[in-house]
Protein backbone atom coordinates (compact mmCIF):
# COMPACT_ATOMS: atom_id res chain seq x y z
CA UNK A 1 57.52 25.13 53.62
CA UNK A 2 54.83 27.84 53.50
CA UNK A 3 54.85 28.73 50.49
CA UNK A 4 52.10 31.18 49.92
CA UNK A 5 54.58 34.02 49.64
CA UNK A 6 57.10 32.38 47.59
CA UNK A 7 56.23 33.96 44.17
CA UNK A 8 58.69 33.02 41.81
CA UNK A 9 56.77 31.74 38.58
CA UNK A 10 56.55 33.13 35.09
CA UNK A 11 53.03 33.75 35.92
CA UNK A 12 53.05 35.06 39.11
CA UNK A 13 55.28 37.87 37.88
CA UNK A 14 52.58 38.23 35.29
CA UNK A 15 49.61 37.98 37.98
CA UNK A 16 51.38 40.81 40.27
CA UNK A 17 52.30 43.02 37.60
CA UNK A 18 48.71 42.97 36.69
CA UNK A 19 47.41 44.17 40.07
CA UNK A 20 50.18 47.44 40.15
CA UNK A 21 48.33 50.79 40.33
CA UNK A 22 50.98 53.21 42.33
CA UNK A 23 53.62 51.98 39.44
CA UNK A 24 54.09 52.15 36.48
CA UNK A 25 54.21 48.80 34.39
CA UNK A 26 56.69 49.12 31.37
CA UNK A 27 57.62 46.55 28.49
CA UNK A 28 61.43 46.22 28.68
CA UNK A 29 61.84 44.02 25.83
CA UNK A 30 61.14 40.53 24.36
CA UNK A 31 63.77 37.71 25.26
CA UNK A 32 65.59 35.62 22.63
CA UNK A 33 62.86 33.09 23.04
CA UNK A 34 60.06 35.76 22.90
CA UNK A 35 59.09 36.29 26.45
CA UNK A 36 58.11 39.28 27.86
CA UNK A 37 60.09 41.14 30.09
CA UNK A 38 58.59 44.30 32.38
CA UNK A 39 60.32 46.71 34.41
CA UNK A 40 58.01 48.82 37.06
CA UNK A 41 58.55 52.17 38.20
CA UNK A 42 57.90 54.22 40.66
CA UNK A 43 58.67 58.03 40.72
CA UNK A 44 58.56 60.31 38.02
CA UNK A 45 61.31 60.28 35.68
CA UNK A 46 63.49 63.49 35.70
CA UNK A 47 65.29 65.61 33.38
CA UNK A 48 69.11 65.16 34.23
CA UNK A 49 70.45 67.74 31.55
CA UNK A 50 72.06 65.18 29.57
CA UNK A 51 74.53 66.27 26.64
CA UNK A 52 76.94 63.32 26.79
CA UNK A 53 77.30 59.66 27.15
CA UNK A 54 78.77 58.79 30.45
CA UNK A 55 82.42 57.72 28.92
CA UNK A 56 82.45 60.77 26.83
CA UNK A 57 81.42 63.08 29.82
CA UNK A 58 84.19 61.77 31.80
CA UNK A 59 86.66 62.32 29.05
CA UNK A 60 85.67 65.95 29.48
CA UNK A 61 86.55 65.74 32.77
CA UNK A 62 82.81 66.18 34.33
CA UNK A 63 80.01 63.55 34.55
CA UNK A 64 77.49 66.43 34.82
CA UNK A 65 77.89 66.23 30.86
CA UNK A 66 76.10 63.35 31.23
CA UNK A 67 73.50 63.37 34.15
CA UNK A 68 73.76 66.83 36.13
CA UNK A 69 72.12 65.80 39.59
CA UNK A 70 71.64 68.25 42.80
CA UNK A 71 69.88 67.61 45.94
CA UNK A 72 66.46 68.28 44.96
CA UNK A 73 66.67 65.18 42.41
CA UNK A 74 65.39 61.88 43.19
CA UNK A 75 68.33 59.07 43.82
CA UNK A 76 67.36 56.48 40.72
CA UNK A 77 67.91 52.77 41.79
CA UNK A 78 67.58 49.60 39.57
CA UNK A 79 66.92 46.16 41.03
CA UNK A 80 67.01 43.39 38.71
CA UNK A 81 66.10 39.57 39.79
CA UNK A 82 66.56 36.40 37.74
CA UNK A 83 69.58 37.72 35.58
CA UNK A 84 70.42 33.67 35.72
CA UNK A 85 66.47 32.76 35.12
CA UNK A 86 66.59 29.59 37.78
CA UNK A 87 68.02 32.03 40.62
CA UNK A 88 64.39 32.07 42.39
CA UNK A 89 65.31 34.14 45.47
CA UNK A 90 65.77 37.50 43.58
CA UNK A 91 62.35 36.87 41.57
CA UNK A 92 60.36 36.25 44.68
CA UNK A 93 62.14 38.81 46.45
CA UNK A 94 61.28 41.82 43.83
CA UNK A 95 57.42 40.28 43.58
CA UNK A 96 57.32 41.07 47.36
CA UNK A 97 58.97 44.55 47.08
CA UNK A 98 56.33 45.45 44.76
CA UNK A 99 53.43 44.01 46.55
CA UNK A 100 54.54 45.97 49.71
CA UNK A 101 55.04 49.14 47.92
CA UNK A 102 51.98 48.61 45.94
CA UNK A 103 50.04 47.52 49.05
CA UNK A 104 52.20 48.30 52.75
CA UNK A 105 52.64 44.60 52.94
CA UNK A 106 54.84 42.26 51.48
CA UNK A 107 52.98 38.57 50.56
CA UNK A 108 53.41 36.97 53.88
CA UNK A 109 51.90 40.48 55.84
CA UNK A 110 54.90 41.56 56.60
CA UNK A 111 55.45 45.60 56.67
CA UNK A 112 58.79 47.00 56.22
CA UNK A 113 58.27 50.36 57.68
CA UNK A 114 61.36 52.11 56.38
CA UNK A 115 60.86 51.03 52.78
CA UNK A 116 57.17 52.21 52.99
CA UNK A 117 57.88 55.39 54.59
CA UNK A 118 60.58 56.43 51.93
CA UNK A 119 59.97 54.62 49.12
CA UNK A 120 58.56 58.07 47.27
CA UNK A 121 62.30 59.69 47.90
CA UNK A 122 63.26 57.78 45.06
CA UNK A 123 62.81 56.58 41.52
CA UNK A 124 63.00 52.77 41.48
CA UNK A 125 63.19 50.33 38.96
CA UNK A 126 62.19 47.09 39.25
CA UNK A 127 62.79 44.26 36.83
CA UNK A 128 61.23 40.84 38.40
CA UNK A 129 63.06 38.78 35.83
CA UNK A 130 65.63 39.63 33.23
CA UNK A 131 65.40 36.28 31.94
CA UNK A 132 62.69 34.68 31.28
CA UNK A 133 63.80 31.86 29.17
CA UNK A 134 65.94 30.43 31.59
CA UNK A 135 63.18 30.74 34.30
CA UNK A 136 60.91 29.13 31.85
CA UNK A 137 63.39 26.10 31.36
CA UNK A 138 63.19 25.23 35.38
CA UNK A 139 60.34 22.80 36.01
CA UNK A 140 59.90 23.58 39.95
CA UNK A 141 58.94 26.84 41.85
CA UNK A 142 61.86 26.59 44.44
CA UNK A 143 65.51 25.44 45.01
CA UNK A 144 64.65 24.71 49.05
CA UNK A 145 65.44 21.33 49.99
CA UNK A 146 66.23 20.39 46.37
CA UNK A 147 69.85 18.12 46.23
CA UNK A 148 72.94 19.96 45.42
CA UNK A 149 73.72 17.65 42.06
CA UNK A 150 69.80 18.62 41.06
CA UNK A 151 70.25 22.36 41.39
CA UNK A 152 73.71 22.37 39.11
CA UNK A 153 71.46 20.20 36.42
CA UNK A 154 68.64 22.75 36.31
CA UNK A 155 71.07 25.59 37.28
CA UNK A 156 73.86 24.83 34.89
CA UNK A 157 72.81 21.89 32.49
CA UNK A 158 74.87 19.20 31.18
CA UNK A 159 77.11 18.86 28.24
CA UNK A 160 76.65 16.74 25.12
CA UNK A 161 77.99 13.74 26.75
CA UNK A 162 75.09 13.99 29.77
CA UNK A 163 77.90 15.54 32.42
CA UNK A 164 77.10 17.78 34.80
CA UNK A 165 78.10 21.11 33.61
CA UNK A 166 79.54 22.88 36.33
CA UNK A 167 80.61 26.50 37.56
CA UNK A 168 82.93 28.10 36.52
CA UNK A 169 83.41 25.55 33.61
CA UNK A 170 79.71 26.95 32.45
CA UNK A 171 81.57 29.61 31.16
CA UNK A 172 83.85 28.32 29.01
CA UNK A 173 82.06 28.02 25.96
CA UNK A 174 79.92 30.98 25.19
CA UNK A 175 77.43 30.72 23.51
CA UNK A 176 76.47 27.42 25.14
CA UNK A 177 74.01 26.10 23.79
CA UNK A 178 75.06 23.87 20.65
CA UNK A 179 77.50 21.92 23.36
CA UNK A 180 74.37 21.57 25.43
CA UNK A 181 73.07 19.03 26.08
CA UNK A 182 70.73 19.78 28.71
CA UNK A 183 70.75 24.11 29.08
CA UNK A 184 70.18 24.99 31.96
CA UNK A 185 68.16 27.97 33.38
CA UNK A 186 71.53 30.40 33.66
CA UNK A 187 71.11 30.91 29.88
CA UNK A 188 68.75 32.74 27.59
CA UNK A 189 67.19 30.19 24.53
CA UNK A 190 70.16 31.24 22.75
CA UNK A 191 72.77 29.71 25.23
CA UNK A 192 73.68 33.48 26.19
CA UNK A 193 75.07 34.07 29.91
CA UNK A 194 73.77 37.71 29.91
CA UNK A 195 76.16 37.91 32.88
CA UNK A 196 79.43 37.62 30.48
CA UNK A 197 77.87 38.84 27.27
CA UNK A 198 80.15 40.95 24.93
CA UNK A 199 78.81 44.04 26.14
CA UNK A 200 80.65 46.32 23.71
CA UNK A 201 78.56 44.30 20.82
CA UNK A 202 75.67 42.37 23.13
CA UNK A 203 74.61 39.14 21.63
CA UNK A 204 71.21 38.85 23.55
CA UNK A 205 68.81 41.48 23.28
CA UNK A 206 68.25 41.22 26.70
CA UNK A 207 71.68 42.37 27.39
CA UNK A 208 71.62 45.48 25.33
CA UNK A 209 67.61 46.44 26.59
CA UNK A 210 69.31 46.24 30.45
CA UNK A 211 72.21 48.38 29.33
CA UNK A 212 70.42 50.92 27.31
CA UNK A 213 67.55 51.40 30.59
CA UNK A 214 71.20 51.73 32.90
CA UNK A 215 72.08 54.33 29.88
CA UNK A 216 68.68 56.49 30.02
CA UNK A 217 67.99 56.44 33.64
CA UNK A 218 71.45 57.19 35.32
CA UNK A 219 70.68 54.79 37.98
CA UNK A 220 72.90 56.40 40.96
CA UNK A 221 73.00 52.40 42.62
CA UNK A 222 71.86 49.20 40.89
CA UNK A 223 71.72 45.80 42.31
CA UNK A 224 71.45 42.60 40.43
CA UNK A 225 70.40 39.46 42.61
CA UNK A 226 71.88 36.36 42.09
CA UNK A 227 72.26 32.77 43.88
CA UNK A 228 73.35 28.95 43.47
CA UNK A 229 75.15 27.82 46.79
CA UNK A 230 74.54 27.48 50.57
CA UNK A 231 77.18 30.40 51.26
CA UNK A 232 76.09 33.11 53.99
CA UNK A 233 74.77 36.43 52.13
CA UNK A 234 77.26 38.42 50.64
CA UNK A 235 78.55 40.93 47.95
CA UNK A 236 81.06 39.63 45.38
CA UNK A 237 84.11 41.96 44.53
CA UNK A 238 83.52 43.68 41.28
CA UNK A 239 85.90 44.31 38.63
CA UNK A 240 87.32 47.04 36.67
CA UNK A 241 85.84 49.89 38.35
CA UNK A 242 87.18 53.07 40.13
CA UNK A 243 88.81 52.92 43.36
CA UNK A 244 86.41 55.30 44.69
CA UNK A 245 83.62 53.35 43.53
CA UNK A 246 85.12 50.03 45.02
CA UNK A 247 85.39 52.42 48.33
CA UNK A 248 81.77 52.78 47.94
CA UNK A 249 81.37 48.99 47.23
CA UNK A 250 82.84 48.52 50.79
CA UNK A 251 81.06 50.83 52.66
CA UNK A 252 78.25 49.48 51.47
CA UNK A 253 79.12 46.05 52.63
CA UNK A 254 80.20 46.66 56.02
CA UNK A 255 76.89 48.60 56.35
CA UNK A 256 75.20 45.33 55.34
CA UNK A 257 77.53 43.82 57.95
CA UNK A 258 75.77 45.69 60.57
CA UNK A 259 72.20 45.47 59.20
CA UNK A 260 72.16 41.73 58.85
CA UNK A 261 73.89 40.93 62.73
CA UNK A 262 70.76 43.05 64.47
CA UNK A 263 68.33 40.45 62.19
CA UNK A 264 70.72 37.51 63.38
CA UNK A 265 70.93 36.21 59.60
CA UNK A 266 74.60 35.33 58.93
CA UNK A 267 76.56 37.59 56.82
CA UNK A 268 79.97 37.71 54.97
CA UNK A 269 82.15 40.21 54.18
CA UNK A 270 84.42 40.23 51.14
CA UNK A 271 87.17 42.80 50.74
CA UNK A 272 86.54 45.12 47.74
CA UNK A 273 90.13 46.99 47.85
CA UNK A 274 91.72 43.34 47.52
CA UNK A 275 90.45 43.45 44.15
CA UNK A 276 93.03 46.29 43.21
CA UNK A 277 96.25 44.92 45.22
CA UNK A 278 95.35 41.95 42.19
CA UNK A 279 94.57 38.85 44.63
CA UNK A 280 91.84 37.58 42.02
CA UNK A 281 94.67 36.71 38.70
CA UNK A 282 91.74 36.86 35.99
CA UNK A 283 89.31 39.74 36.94
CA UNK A 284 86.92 40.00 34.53
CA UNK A 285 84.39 42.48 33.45
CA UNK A 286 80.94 41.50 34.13
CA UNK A 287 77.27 42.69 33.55
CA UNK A 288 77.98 44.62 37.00
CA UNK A 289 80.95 46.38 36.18
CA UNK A 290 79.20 46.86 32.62
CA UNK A 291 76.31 48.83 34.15
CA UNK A 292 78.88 50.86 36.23
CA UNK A 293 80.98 52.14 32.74
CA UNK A 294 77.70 53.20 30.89
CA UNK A 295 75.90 55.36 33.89
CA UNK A 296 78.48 56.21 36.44
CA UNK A 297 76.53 54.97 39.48
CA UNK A 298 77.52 52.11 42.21
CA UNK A 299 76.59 48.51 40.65
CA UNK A 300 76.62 45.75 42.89
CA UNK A 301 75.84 41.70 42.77
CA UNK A 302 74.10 40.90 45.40
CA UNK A 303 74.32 36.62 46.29
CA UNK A 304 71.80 35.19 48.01
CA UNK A 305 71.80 31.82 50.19
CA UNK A 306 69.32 28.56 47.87
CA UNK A 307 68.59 26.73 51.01
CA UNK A 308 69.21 23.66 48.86
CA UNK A 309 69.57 20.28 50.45
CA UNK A 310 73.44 20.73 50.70
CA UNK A 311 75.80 21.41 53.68
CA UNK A 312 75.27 24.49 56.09
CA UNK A 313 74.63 27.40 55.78
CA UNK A 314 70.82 26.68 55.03
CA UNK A 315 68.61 29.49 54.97
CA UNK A 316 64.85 28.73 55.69
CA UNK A 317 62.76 30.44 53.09
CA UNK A 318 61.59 33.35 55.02
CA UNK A 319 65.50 34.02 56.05
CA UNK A 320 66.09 34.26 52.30
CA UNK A 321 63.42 37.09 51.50
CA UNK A 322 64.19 38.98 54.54
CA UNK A 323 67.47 38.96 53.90
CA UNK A 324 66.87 40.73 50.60
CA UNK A 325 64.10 43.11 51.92
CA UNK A 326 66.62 44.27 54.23
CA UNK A 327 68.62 44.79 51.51
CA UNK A 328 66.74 47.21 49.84
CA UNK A 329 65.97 48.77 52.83
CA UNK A 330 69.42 49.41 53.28
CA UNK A 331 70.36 50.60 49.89
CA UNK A 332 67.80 53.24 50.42
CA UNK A 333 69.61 54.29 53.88
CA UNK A 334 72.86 54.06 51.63
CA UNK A 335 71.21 56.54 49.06
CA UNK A 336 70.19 59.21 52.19
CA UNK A 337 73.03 59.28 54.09
């Protein structure tokens, strides 16, 4: 493929955070192996009039305890890529959000009109790669054309007996990494999924660094970008939330619904409500739902299509970033309505 635009490397994240000027580059915090990780913003933060944590605010019966917002404020949105570090699309797809907000084009000279033109009606913050280590662990730049069996190994990892260590099983044994064998690039150096960490006492730093930013910006909608399978596009149901929020969750999806069938890139809808009339037995809460219980705003996961070498639905590479860039555009649109 062309892969000019595909930026998805430790150091390109380093060599187009260096070139930002219209943001503003921030250290996040260092991973369990010691990597850096950056957030960039854009738009000034604001003053929300904060008195409360978010739980405690509700418990007095009004979240403006916590984060009093009015129409003159600035929506806050979070976008966080390479939560598991091997998931390449949401890297490369928040490298070329920044270059075309830092330049009007994303790396392939593409211009995204509505993201340019309203970009500044919003704070945004954008974390390329939440984990590092993991990203650091995978030898190649992309997942395209790569076997199925290869992406669980580099994905996933094996056990101590050289087996393939699959999903969901992945998750069964948390930390992972002293029945490791091979870790694979879902996990921080410490064998931590930040994705099911204990999030009332985080074991990765990582984890607590994301949750704190959720805690001090009040991020009104955050998106976390994941990947791993040839599926069509889609939003997972999330767990443990309000019913209004799940509403939320669902009008956001079928407006993705619409968005993606005028680009012609297959999309699937999953039912949020069917998460409260308990048709998945063992809901869980994950970093998503986390995020929602410490700010109060809409947290979504956002899965993405590998365009491995593995049955249809295969996604070219330039299908995979515009399917994100639209997106974001759309979130925006969400955020205005």
């Amino acid at each position: 493929m062309d892969s000019s635009f595909w930026k998805s490397t430790l150091t390109d994240i380093e060599e187009c955070l260096s070139n930002v000027t219209k943001g503003t580059v921030k250290h996040l915090v260092s991973s369990a192996g010691g990597r850096d990780i950056h957030c960039v913003e854009y738009g000034a933060k604001e003053d929300f009039g904060r008195k409360a944590n978010y739980n405690s605010a509700c418990g007095a019966k009004n979240p403006e305890h916590y984060a009093r917002k009015g129409p003159d404020n600035k929506p806050v949105l979070l976008i966080v890529g390479g939560i598991h570090g091997g998931e390449l699309e949401g890297i490369t797809a928040v490298l070329n959000l920044i270059k075309l907000l830092e330049t009007g084009e994303d790396y392939r000279g593409k211009r995204y009109e509505y993201l340019i033109e309203h970009a500044h009606r919003f704070r945004l913050l954008l974390i390329p790669c939440m984990n590092p280590d993991g990203r650091a662990r995978l030898p190649i730049d992309t997942l395209i054309d790569v076997p199925e069996e290869k992406v669980v190994y580099y994905m996933q990892g094996t056990w101590k007996d050289g087996t393939l260590c699959r999903w969901p099983d992945c998750k069964s044994v948390h930390p992972i990494k002293d029945a490791s064998d091979f870790l694979g690039s879902y996990f921080n150096d410490d064998g931590v999924n930040l994705m099911h960490d204990n999030f009332f006492a985080p074991m990765a730093r990582e984890t607590s660094a994301l949750l704190s930013l959720a805690d001090d910006e009040a991020p009104d909608f955050t998106i976390l970008l994941h990947s791993g399978a040839n599926n069509n596009v889609h939003l997972p149901p999330i767990y443990h939330i309000p019913k209004w929020v799940m509403q939320k969750h669902q009008s956001f999806n079928l407006q993705l619904e619409s968005a993606y069938a005028k680009h012609e890139i297959p999309y699937s809808t999953l039912d949020q409500i069917m998460v409260d009339e308990g048709k998945y037995p063992f809901p869980a809460i994950n970093l998503t739902s986390a995020i929602h219980h410490v700010c109060g705003g809409l947290s979504i996961t956002f899965e993405s299509n590998t365009g491995m070498d593995a049955p249809p639905p295969k996604y070219t590479a330039h299908e995979i970033l515009d399917s994100h860039l639209i997106l974001f555009e759309e979130m925006l649109k969400f955020m205005t309505k």
